[in-house]
Protein backbone atom coordinates (compact mmCIF):
# COMPACT_ATOMS: atom_id res chain seq x y z
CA UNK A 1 -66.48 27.08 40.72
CA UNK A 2 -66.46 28.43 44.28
CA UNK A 3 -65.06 31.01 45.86
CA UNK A 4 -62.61 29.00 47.35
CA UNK A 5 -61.07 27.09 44.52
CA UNK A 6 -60.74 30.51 42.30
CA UNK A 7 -56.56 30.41 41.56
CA UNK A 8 -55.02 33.42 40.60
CA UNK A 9 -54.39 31.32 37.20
CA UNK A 10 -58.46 31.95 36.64
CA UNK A 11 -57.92 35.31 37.18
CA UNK A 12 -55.32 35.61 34.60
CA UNK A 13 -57.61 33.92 32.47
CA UNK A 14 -60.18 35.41 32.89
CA UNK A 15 -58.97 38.68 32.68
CA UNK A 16 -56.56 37.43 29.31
CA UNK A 17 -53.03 38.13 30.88
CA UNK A 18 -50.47 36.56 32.21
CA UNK A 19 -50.03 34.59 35.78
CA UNK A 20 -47.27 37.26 36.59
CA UNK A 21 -49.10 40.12 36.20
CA UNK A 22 -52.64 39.04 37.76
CA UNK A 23 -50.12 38.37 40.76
CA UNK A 24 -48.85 41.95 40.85
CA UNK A 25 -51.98 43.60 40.77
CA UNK A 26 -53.29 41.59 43.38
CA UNK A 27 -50.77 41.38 45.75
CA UNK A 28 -50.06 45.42 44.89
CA UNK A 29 -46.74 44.16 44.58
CA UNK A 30 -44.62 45.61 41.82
CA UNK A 31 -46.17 47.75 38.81
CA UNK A 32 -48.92 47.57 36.51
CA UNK A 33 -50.52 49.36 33.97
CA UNK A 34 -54.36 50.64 34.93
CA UNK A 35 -55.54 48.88 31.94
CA UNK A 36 -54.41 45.47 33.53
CA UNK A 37 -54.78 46.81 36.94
CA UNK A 38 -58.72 47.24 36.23
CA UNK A 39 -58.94 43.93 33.78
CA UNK A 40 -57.93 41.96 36.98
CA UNK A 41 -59.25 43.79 39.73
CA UNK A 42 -62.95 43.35 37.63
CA UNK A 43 -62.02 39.33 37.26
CA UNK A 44 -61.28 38.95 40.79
CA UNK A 45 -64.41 40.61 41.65
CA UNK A 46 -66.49 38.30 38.63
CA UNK A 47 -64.89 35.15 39.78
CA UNK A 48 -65.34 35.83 43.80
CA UNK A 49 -61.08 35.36 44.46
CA UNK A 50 -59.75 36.03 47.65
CA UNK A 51 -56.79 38.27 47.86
CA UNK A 52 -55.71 36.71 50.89
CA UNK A 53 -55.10 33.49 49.55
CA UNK A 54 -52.41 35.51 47.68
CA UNK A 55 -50.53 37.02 49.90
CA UNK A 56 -50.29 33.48 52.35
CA UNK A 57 -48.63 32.31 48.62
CA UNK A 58 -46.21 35.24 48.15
CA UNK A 59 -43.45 37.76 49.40
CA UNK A 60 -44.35 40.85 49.66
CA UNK A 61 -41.82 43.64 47.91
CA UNK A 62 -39.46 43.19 45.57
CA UNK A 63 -37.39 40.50 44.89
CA UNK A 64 -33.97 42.61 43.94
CA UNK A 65 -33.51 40.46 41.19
CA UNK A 66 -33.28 41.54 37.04
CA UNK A 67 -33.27 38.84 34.09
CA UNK A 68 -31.27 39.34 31.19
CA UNK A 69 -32.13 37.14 28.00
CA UNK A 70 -29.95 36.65 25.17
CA UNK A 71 -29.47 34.45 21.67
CA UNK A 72 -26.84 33.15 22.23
CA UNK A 73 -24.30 33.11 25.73
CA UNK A 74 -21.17 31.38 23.94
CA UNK A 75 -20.83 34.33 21.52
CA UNK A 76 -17.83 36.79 23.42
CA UNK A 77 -20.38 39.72 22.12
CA UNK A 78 -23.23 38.37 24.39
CA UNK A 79 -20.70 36.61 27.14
CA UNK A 80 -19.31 40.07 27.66
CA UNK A 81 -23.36 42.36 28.02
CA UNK A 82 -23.65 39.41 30.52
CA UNK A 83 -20.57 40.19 32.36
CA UNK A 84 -21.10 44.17 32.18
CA UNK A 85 -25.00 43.84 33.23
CA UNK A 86 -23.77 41.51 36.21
CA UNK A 87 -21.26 43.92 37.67
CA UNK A 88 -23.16 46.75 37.40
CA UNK A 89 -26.29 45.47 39.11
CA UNK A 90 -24.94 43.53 41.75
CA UNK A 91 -23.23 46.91 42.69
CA UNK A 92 -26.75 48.72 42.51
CA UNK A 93 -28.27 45.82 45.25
CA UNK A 94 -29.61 43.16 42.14
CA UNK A 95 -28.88 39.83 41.27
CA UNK A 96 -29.37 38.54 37.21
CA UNK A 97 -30.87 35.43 36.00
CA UNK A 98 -30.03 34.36 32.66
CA UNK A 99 -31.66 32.90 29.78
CA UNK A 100 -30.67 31.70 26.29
CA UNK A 101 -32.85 31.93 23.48
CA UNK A 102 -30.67 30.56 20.77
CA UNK A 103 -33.05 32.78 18.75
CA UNK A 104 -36.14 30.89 19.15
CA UNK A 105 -39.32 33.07 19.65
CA UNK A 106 -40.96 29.83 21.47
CA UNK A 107 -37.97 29.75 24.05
CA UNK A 108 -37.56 33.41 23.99
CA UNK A 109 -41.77 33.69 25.25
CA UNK A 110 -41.03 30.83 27.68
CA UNK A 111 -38.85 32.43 29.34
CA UNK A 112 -40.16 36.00 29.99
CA UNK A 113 -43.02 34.16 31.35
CA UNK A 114 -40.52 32.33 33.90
CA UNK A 115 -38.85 35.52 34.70
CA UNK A 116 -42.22 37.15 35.26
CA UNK A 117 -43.37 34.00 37.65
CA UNK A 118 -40.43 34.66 39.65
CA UNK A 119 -40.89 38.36 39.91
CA UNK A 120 -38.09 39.86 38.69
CA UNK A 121 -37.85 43.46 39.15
CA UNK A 122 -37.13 44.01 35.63
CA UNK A 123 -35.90 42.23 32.06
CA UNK A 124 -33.08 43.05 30.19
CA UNK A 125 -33.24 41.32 26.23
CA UNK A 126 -31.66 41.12 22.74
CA UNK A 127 -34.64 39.98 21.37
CA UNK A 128 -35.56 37.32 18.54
CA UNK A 129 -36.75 39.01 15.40
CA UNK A 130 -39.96 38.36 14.52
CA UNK A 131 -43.56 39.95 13.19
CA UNK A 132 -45.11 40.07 16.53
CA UNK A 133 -43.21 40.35 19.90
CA UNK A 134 -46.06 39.65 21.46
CA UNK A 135 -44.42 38.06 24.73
CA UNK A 136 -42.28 41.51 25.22
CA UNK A 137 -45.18 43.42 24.93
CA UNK A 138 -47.46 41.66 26.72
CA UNK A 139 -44.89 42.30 29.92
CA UNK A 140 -43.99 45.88 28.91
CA UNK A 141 -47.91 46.51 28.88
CA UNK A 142 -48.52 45.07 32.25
CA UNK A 143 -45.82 47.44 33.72
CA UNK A 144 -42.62 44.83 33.89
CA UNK A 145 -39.67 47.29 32.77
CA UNK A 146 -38.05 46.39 29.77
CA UNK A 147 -34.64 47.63 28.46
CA UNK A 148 -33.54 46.27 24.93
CA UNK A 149 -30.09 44.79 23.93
CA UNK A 150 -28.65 45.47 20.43
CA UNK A 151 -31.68 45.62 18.56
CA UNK A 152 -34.97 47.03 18.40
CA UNK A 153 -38.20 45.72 15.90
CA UNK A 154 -41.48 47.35 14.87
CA UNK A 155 -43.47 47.45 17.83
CA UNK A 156 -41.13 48.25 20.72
CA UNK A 157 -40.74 51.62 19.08
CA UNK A 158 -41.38 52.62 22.98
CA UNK A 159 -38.93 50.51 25.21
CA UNK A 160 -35.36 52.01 25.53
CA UNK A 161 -32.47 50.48 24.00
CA UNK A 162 -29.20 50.15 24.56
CA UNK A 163 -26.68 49.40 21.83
CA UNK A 164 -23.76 50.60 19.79
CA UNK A 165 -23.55 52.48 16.85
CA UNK A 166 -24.41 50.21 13.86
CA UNK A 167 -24.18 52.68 11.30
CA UNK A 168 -21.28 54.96 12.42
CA UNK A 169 -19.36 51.12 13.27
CA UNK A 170 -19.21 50.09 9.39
CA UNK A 171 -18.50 53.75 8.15
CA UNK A 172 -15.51 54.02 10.70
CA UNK A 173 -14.06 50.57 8.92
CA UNK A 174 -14.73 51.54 5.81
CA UNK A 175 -13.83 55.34 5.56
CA UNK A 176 -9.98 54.06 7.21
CA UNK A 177 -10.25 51.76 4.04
CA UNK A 178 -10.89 54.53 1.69
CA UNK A 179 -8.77 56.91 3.31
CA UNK A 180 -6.04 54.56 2.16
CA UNK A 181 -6.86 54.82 -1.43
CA UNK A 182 -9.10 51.89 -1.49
CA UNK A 183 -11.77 52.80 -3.97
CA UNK A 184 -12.86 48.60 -4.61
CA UNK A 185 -14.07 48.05 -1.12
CA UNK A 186 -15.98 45.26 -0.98
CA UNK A 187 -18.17 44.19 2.37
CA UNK A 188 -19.55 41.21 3.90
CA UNK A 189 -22.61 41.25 5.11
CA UNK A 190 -26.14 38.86 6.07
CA UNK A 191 -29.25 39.53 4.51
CA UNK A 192 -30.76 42.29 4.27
CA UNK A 193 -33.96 44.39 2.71
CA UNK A 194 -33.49 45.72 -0.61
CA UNK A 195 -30.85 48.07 -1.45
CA UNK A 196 -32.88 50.58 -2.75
CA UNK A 197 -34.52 51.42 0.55
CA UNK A 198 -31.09 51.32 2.65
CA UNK A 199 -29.56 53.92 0.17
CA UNK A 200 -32.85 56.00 1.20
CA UNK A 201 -32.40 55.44 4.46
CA UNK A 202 -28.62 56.16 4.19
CA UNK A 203 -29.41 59.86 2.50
CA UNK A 204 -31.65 60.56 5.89
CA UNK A 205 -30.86 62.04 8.93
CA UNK A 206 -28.34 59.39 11.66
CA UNK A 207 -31.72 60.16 13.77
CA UNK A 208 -34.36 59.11 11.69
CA UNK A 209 -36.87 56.72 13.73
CA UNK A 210 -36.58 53.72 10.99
CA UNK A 211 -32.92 53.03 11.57
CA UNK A 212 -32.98 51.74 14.77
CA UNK A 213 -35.69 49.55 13.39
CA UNK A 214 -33.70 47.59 11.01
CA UNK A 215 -31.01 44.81 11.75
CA UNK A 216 -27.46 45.36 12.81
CA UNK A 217 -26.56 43.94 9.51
CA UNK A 218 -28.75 46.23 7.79
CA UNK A 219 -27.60 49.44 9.58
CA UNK A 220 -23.87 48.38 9.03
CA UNK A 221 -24.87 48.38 5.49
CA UNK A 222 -25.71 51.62 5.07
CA UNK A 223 -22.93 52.88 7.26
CA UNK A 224 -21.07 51.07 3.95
CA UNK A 225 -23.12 53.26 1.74
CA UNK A 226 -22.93 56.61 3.84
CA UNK A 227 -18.46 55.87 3.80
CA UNK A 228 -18.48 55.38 0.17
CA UNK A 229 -20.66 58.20 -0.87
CA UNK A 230 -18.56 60.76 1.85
CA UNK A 231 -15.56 59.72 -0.10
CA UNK A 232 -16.57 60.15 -3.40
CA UNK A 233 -16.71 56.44 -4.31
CA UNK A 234 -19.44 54.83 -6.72
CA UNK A 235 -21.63 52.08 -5.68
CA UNK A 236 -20.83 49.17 -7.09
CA UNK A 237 -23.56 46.27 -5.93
CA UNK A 238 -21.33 43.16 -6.54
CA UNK A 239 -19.25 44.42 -3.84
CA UNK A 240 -21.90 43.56 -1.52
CA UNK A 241 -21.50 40.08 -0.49
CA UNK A 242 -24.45 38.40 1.19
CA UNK A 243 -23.61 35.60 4.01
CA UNK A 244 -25.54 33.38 6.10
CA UNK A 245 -24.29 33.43 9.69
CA UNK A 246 -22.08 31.00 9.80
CA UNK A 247 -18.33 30.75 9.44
CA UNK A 248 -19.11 28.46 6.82
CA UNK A 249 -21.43 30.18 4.71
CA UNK A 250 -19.23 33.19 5.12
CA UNK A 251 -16.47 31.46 4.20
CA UNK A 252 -17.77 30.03 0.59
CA UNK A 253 -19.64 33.70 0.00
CA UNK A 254 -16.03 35.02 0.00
CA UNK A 255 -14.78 32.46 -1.91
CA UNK A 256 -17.46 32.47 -4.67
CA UNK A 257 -16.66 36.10 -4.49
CA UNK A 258 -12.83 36.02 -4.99
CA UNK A 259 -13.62 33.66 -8.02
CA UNK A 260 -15.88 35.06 -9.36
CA UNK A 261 -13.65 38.05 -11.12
CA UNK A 262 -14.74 41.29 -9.54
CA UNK A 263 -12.50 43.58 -8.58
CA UNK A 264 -11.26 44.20 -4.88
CA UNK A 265 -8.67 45.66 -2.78
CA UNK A 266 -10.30 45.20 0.44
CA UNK A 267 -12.90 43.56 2.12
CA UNK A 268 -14.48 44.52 5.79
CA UNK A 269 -16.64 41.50 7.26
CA UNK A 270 -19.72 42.91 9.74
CA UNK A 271 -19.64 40.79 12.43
CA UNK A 272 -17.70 38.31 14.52
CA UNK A 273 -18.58 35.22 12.76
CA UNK A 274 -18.69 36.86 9.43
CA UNK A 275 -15.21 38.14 10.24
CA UNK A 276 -13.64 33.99 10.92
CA UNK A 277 -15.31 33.05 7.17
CA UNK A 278 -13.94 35.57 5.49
CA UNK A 279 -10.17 35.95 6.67
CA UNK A 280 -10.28 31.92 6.16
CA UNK A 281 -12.40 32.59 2.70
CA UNK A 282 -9.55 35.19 1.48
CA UNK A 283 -6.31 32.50 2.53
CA UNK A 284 -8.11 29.77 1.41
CA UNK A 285 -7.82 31.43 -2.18
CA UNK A 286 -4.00 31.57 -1.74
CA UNK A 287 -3.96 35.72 -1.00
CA UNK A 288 -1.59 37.43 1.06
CA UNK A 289 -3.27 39.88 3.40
CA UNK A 290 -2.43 43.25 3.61
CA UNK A 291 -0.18 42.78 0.34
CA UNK A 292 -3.30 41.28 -2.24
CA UNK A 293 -6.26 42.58 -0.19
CA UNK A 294 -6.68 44.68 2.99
CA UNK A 295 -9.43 43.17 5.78
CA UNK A 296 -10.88 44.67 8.66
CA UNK A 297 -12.83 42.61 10.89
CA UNK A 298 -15.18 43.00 13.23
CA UNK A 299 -14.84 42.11 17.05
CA UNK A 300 -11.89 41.91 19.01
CA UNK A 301 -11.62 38.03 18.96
CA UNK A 302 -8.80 36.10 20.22
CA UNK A 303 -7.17 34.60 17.38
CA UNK A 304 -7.70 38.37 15.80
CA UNK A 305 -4.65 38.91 17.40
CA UNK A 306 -2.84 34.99 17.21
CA UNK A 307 -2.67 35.52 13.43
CA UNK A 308 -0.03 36.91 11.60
CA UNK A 309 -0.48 40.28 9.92
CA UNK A 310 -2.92 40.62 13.36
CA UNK A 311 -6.09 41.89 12.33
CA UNK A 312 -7.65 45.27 12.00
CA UNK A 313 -11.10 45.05 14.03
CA UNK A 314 -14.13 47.35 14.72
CA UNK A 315 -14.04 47.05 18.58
CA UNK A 316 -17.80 47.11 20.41
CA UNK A 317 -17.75 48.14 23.64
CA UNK A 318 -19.75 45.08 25.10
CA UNK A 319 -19.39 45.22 27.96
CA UNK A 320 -19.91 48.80 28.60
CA UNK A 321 -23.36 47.83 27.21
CA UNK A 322 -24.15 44.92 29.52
CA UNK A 323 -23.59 48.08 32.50
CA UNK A 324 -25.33 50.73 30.54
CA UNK A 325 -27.98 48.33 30.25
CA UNK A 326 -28.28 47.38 33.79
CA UNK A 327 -27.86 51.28 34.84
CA UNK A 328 -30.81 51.70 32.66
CA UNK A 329 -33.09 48.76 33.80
CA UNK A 330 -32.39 49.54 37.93
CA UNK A 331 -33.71 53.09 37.09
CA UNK A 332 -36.82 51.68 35.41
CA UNK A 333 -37.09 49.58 38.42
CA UNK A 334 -37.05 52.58 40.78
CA UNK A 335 -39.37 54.47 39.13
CA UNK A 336 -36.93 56.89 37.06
CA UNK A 337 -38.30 57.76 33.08
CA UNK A 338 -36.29 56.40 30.05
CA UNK A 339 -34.71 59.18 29.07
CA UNK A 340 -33.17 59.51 26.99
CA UNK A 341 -35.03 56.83 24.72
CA UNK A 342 -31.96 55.42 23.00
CA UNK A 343 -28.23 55.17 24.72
CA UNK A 344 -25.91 54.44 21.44
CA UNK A 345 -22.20 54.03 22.35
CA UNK A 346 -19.19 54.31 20.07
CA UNK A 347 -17.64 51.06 18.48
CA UNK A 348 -13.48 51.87 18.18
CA UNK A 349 -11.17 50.88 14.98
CA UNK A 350 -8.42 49.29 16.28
CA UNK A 351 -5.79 49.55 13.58
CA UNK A 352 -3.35 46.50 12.91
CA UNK A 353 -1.20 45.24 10.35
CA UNK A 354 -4.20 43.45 7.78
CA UNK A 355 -4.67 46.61 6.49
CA UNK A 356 -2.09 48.78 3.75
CA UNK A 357 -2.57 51.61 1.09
CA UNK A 358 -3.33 50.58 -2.01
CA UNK A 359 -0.05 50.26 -4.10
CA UNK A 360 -0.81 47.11 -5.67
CA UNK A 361 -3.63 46.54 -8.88
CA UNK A 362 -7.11 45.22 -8.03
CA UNK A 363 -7.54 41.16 -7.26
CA UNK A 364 -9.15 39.31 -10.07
CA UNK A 365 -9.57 35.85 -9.72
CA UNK A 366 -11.12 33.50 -12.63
C-alpha cells in the first residue's frame, strides 16, 4: 500500500475505530478522547497517511447539527421528545436529524455510525436494550457527546440522562387509588425481573444507582410496591398483571385477569399502549368504569379524553424532555460538564371521571 492510496478508512482500521472518529482526530475537528487521539495519530504515522488529503475531503468546524434517535417516531411519547429537542436546539443555533430504530440494535448501530459520518455535533438517544451497547460506547469513548432519552442500561452508567420519574409516576397513580379506599389495586405492567429483587430495590433509597438501571416498566413497578406499602396495603402478586406491548396482548392479559376470579377495584395500566388494552380489556368484560372498577391510565392520549367517563392519566412531560434533552446535549457540545448526571422531571395525575371511592364490593369474575 503506498502512501498515497492510505484512506482514512485504513486508518480507522488500523487503529480499530470508527471512520468518524479517525476523521476527527485527524482533521482536529471536533473531540476525541487521548486514547483514540493517540490510537490514530500512531496508525497514521504506521500506515504513511497524509493529513492533507483530509482536509481537501472535509469542512473544517462544526457542523451545528445534533441527531436524535428513537424506537419508535409514531408513538405521541417519542413524536413529542422530537418536537421539544427540535425547538429547543434550533433556538440554541442546531439543526436535528432523526432516526428510527424500531428497537433494533442492528438499525440502532447503523445509524450512530451515519450520524457520526456526517459529523454531528452531538447524539441524543432512547436506546435499544441490550447486553452490550457497544455502538453508544464506542462514540461516547471517542469523545461524540451523548445524552440519553428515557432509559439508561448497564454500561452507560456515565452518560447523562434525561427522563421522568418512573418510580414516583406509578406511586402518584396508585397512592390517588388508595387514597380512595382502594385496597385491591391491581396494575398492568410488561415484563419484568423477579419480584423479589424490585421489592429490594423498592425498600432502598429513590437515589440508589441500580434504579435508573432497570426498565421503565420495572421502575413503575416498584413505584406500585413503594404506594402500597406507604399505605398500609399487603402485596398481593396476582395483582400484578404481566403484558406484552401491544394493545392486544394487553388487552387479553386483562381479560384473562378479570376472568380469572381475583379480586379488584381498580386497575392502573403503565404505559400508553398498555393503557388502550386494558380500558378495551375491562369493557370488553361488560364493566362499567368508575362504578365496577376504577382505571388510571397512562399518557395523555387523544381518545383519553373522547371516551366517556374521560380517563384519569399519569401525564409525562414529553416534551419538556425532548428540550431538556437538547439543553443538555448543546452544553456537551460546547464544552460544559454533565452536571448534574441525571435530570428527572415530574410526571402529573390528571384526575378525571374513570376513577371513584370505593363504595361498591370487589369484581369477581368466573
Amino acid at each position: 500500500m503506498t502512501r498515497e492510496s492510505v484512506t482514512i478508512m485504513d486508518v480507522a482500521r488500523e487503529a480499530g475505530v470508527s471512520k468518524s472518529a479517525a476523521a476527527r482526530v485527524l482533521a482536529r475537528n471536533g473531540s476525541a478522547s487521548a486514547t483514540t487521539h493517540e490510537r490514530v495519530m500512531k496508525a497514521a504515522a504506521f500506515l504513511g497517511y497524509r493529513p492533507n488529503q483530509l482536509a481537501r475531503s472535509m469542512k473544517s468546524g462544526a457542523t451545528n447539527t445534533i441527531g436524535i434517535v428513537v424506537p419508535d417516531v409514531i408513538i405521541p411519547f417519542f413524536s413529542a421528545i422530537l418536537r421539544g429537542v427540535a425547538d429547543n436546539a434550533r433556538a440554541a443555533g442546531f439543526e436535528v436529524l432523526v432516526s428510527n430504530t424500531d428497537n433494533d440494535p442492528d438499525i440502532e448501530e447503523r445509524s450512530l455510525e451515519l450520524f457520526a459520518e456526517k459529523r454531528v455535533d452531538g447524539i441524543a438517544i432512547a436506546p435499544v436494550f441490550q447486553q452490550d451497547p457497544r455502538a453508544i460506547l464506542r462514540l461516547a469513548d471517542e469523545g461524540m457527546p451523548v445524552v440519553l432519552l428515557d432509559r439508561r442500561m448497564t454500561g452507560l452508567e456515565h452518560l447523562p440522562l434525561v427522563s421522568v420519574d418512573h418510580v414516583d409516576a406509578a406511586e402518584k397513580a396508585v397512592a390517588a387509588l388508595a387514597d380512595l379506599g382502594h385496597e385491591r389495586i391491581a396494575l398492568l405492567a410488561e415484563s419484568a425481573p423477579a419480584l423479589a429483587r424490585l421489592q429490594e430495590l423498592a425498600e432502598s433509597s429513590s437515589s440508589h444507582p441500580h434504579l435508573s438501571l432497570l426498565r421503565p416498566s420495572a421502575q413503575r413497578i416498584i413505584g406500585y410496591l413503594r404506594a402500597i406499602k406507604r399505605h398500609g396495603i399487603e402485596l398481593d402478586e396476582d395483582l400484578i398483571i404481566h403484558s406484552g406491548y401491544t394493545t392486544t396482548s394487553a388487552q387479553a392479559a386483562v381479560e384473562r385477569f378479570l376472568a380469572s376470579g381475583i379480586e379488584a377495584t381498580a386497575l392502573h395500566a403503565t404505559n400508553a399502549v398498555l393503557t388502550s388494552g386494558a380500558y378495551r380489556g375491562i369493557r370488553s368484560r361488560g364493566l362499567s368504569v368508575p362504578e365496577d372498577m376504577s382505571f388510571i391510565g397512562f399518557d395523555d392520549q387523544e381518545w383519553t379524553t373522547m371516551v366517556q367517563p374521560e380517563v384519569t392519566v399519569v401525564e409525562q412531560p414529553s416534551q419538556q424532555l425532548g428540550a431538556t434533552a437538547a439543553t443538555v446535549l448543546t452544553n456537551l457540545v460546547r464544552g460544559a460538564a454533565a452536571d448534574p448526571l441525571e435530570h428527572l422531571l415530574e410526571a402529573e395525575l390528571l384526575m378525571r371521571d374513570s376513577t371513584a371511592s370505593r363504595v361498591r364490593p370487589s369484581i369477581r369474575l368466573a
